[in-house]
PDB file of N, CA and C in Angstrom:
ATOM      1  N   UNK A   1     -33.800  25.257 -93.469  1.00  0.00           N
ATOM      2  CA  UNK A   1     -34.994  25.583 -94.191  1.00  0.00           C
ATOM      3  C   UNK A   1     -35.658  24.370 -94.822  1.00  0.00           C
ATOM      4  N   UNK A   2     -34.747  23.708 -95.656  1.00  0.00           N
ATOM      5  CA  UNK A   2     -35.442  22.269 -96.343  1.00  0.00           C
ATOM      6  C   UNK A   2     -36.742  21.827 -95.075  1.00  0.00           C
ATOM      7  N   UNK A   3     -35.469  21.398 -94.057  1.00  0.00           N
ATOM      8  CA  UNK A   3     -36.422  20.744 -92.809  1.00  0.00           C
ATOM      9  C   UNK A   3     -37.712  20.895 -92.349  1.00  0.00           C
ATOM     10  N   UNK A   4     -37.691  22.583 -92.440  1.00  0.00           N
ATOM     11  CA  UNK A   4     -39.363  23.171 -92.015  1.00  0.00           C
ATOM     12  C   UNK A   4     -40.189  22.694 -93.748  1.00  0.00           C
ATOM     13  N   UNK A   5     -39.318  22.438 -94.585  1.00  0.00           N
ATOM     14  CA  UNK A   5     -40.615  22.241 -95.766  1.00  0.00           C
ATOM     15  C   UNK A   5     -40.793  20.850 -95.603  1.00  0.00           C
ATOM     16  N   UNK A   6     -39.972  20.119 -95.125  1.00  0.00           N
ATOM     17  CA  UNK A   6     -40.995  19.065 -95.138  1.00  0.00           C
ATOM     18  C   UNK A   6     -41.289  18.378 -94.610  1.00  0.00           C
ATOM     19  N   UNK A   7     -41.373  19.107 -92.810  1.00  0.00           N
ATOM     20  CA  UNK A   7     -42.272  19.385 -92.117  1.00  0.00           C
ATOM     21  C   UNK A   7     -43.654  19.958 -91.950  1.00  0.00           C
ATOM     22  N   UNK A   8     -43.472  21.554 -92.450  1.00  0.00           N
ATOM     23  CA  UNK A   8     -44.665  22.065 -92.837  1.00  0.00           C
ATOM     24  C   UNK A   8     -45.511  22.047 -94.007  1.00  0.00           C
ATOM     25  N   UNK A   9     -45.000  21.550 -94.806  1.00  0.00           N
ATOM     26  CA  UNK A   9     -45.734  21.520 -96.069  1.00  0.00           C
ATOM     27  C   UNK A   9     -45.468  19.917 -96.443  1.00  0.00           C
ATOM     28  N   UNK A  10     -44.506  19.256 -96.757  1.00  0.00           N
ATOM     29  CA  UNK A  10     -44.488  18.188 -97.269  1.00  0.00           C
ATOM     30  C   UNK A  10     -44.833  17.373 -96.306  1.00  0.00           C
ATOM     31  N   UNK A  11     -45.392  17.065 -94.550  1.00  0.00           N
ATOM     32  CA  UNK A  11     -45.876  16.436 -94.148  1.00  0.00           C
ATOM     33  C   UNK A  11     -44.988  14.604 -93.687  1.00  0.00           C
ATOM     34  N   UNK A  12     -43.954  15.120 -94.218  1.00  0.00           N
ATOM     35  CA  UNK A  12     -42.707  14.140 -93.946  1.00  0.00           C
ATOM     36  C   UNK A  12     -41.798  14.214 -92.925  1.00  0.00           C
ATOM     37  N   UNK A  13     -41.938  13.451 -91.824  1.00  0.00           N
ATOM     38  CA  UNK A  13     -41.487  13.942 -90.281  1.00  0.00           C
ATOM     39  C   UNK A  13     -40.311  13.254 -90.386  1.00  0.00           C
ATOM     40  N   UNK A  14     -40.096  11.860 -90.783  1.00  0.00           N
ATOM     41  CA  UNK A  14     -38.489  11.262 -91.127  1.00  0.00           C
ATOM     42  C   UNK A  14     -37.642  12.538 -91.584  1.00  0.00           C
ATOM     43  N   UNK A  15     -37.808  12.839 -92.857  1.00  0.00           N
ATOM     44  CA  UNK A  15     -36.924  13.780 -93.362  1.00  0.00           C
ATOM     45  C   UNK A  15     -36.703  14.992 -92.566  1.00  0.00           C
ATOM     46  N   UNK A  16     -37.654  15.607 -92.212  1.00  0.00           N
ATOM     47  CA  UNK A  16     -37.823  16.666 -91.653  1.00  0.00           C
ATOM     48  C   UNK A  16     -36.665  16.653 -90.869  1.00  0.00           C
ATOM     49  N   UNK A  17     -36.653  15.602 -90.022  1.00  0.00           N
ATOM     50  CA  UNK A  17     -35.668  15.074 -88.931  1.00  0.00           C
ATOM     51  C   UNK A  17     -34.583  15.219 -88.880  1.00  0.00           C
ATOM     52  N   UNK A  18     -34.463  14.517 -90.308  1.00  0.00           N
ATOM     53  CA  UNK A  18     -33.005  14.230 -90.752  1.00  0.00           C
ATOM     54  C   UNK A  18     -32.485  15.643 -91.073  1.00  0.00           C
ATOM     55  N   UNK A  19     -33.140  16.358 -91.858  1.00  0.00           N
ATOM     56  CA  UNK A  19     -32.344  17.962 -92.131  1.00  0.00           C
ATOM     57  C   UNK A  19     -32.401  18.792 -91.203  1.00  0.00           C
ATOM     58  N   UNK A  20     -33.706  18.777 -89.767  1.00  0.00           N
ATOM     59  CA  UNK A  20     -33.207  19.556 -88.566  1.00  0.00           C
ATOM     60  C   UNK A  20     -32.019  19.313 -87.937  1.00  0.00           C
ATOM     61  N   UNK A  21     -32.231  17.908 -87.730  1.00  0.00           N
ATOM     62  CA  UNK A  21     -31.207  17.264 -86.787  1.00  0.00           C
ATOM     63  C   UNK A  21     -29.163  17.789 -87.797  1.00  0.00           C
ATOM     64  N   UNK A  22     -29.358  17.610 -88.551  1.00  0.00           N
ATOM     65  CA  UNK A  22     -28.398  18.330 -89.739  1.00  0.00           C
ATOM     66  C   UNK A  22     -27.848  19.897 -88.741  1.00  0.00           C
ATOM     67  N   UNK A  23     -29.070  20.508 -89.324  1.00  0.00           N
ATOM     68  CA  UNK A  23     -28.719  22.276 -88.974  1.00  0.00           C
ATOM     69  C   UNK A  23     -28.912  22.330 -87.364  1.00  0.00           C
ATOM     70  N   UNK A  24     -29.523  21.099 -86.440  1.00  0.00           N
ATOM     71  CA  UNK A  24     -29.160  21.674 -85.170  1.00  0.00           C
ATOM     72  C   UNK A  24     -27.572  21.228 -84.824  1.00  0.00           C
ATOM     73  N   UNK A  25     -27.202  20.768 -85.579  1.00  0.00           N
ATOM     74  CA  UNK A  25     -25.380  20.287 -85.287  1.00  0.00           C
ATOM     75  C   UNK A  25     -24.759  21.218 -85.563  1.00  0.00           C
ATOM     76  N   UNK A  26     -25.197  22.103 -86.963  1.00  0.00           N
ATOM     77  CA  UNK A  26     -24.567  23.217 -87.436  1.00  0.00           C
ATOM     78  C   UNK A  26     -24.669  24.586 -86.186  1.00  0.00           C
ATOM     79  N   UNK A  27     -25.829  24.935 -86.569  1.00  0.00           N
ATOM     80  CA  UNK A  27     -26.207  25.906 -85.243  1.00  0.00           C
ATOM     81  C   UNK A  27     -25.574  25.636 -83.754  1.00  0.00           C
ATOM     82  N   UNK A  28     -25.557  24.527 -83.581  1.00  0.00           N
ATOM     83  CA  UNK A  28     -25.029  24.149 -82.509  1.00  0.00           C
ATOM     84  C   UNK A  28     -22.810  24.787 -82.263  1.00  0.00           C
ATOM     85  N   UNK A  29     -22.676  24.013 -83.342  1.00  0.00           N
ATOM     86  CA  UNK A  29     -21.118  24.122 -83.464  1.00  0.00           C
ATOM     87  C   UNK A  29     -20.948  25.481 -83.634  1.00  0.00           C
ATOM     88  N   UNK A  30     -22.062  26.567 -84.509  1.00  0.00           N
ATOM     89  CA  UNK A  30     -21.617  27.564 -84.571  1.00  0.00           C
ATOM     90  C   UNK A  30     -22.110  29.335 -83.509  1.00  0.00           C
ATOM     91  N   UNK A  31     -22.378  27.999 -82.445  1.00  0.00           N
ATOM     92  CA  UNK A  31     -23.202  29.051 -81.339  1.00  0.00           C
ATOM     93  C   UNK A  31     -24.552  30.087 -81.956  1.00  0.00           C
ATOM     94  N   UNK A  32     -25.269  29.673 -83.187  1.00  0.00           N
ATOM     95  CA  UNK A  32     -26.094  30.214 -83.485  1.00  0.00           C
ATOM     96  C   UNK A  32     -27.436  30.572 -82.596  1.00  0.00           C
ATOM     97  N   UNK A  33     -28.204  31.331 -82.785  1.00  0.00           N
ATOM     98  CA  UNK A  33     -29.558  31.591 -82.307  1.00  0.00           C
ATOM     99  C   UNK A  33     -30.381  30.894 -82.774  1.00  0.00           C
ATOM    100  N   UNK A  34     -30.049  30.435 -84.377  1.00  0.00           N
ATOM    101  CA  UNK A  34     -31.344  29.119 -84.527  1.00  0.00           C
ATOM    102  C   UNK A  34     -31.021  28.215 -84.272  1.00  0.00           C
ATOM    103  N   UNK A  35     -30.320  28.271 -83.030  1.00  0.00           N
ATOM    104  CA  UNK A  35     -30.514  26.782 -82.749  1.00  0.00           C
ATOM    105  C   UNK A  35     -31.552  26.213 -81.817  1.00  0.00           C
ATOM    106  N   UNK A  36     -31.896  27.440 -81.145  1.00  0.00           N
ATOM    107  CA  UNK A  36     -32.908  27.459 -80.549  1.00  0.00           C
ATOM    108  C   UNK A  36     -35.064  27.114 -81.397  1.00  0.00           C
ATOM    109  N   UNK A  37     -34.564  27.912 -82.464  1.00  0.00           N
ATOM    110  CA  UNK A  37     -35.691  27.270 -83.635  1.00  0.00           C
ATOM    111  C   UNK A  37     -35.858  26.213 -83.874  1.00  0.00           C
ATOM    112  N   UNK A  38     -34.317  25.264 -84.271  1.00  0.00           N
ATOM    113  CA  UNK A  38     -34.585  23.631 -84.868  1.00  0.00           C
ATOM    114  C   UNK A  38     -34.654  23.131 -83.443  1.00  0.00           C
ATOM    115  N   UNK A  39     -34.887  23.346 -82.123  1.00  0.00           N
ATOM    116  CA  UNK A  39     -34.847  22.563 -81.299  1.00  0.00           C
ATOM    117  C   UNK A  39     -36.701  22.722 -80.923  1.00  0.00           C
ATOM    118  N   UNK A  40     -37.601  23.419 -81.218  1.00  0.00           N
ATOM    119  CA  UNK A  40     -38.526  23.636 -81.413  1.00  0.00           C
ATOM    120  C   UNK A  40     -38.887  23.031 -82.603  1.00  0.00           C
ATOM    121  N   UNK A  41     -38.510  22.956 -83.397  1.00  0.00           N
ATOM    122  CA  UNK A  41     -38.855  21.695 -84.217  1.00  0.00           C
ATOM    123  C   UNK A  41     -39.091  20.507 -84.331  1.00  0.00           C
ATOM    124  N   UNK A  42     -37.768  20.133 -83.791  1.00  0.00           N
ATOM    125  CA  UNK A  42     -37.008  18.848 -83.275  1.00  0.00           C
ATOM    126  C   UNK A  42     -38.334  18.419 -82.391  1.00  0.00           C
ATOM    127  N   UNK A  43     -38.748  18.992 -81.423  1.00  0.00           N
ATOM    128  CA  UNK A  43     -39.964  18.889 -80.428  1.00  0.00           C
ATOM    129  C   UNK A  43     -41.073  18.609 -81.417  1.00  0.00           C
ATOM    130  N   UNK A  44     -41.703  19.446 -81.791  1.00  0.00           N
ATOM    131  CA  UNK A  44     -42.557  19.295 -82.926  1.00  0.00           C
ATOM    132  C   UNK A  44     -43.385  17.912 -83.878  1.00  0.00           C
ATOM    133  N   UNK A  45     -41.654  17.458 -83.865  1.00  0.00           N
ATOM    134  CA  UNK A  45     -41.435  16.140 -84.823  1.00  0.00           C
ATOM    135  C   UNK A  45     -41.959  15.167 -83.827  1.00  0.00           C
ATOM    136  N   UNK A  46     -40.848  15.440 -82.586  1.00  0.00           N
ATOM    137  CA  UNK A  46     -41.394  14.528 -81.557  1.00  0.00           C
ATOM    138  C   UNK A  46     -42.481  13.904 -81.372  1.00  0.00           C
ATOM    139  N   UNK A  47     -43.352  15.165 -81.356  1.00  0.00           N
ATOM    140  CA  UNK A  47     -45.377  15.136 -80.612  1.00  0.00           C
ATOM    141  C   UNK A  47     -45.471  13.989 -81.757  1.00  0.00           C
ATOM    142  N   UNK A  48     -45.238  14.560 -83.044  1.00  0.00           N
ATOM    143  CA  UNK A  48     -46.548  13.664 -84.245  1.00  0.00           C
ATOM    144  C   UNK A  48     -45.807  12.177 -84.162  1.00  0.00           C
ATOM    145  N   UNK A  49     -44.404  11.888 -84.017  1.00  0.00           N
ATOM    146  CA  UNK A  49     -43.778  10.792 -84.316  1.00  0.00           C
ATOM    147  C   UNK A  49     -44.404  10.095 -83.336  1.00  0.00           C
ATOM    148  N   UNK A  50     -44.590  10.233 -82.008  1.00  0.00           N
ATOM    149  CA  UNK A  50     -44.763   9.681 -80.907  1.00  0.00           C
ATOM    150  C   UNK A  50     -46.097   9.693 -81.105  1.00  0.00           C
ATOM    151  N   UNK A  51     -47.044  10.413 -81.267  1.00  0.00           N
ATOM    152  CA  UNK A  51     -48.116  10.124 -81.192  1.00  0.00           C
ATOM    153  C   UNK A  51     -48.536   8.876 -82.865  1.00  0.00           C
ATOM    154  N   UNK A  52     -47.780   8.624 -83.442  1.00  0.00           N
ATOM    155  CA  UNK A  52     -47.847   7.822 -84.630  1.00  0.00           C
ATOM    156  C   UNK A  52     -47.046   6.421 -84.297  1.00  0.00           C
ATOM    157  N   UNK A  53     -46.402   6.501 -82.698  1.00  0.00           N
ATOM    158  CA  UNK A  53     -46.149   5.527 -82.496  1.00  0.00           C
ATOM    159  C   UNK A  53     -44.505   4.950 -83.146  1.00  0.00           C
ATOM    160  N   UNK A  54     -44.197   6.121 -83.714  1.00  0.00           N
ATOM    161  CA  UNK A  54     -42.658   6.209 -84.180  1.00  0.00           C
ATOM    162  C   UNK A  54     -41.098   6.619 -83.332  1.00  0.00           C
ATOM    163  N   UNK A  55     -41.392   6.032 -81.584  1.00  0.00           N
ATOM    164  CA  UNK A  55     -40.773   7.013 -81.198  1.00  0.00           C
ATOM    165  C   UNK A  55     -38.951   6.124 -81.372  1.00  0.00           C
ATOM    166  N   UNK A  56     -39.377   4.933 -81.818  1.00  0.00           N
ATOM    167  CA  UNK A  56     -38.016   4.105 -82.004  1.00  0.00           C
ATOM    168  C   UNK A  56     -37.278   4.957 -83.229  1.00  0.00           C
ATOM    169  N   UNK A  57     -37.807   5.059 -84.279  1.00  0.00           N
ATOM    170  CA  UNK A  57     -37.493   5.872 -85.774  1.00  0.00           C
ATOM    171  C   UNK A  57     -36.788   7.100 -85.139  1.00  0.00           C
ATOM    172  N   UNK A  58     -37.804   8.092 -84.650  1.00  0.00           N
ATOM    173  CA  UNK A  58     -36.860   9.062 -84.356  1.00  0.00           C
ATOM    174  C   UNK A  58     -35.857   9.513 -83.725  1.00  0.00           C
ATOM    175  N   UNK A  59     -35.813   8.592 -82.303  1.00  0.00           N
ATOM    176  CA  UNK A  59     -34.276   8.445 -82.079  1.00  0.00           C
ATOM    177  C   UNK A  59     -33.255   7.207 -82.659  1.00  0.00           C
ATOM    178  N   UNK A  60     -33.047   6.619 -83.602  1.00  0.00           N
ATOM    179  CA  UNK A  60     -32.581   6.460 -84.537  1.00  0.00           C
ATOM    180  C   UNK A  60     -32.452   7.771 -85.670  1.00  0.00           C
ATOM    181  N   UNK A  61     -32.944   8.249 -86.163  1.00  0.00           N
ATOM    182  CA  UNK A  61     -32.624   9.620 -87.017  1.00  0.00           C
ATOM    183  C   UNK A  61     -31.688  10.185 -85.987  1.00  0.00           C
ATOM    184  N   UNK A  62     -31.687  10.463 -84.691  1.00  0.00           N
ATOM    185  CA  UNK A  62     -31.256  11.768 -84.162  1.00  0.00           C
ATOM    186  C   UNK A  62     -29.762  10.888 -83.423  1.00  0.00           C
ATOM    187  N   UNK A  63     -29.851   9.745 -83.452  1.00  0.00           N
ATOM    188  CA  UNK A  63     -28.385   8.870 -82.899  1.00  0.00           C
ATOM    189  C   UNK A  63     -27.726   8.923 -84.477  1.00  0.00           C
ATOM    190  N   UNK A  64     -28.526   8.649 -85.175  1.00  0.00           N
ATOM    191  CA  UNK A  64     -27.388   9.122 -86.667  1.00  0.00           C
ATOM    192  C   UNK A  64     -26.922  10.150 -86.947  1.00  0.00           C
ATOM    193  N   UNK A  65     -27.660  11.036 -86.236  1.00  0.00           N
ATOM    194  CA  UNK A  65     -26.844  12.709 -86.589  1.00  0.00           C
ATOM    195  C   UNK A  65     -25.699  12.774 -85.491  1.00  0.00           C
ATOM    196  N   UNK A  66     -25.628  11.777 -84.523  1.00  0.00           N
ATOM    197  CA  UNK A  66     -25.188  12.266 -83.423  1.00  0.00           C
ATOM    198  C   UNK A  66     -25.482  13.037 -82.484  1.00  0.00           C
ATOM    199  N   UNK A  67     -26.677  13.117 -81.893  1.00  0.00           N
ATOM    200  CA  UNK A  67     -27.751  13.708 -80.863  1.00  0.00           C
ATOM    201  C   UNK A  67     -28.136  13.133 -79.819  1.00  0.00           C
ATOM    202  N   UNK A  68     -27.842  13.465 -78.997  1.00  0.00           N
ATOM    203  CA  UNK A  68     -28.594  12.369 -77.360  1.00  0.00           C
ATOM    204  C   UNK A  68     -29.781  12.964 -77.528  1.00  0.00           C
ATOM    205  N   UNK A  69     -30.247  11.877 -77.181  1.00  0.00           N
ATOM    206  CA  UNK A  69     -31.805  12.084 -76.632  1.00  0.00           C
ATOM    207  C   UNK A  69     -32.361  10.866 -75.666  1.00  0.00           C
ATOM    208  N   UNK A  70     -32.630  12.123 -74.368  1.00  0.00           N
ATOM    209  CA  UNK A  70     -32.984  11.097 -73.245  1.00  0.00           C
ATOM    210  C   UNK A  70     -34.463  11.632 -73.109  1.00  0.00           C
TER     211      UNK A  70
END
């Protein structure tokens, strides 16, 4: 939840990151259904980071959570 606030409201895509990337490990480990939500997020973050030219930052956030991303 943090993640979507400050994403959607607080406008802070680092963080955002950092607390999806968080609960998609959780969701993940715990075979949840939202995990399918923070990965729609996770995307989300993607578009604006990349289009801001951040795409080094965010995979750094998501290699610190422990996340591939190819």
């Amino acid at each position: 939840g943090i993640g979507q606030v400050y994403y959607d409201h607080l406008k802070d895509n680092e963080k955002a990151l950092d607390y999806i990337a968080k609960a998609y490990t959780i969701y993940t480990t715990q075979k949840s259904p939202y995990r399918s939500d923070a990965e729609a997020i996770i995307g989300y973050v993607y578009k604006k980071m990349k289009d801001e030219g951040k795409t080094d930052k965010f995979k750094e956030i998501l290699k610190k959570n422990n996340i591939q991303f190819d």
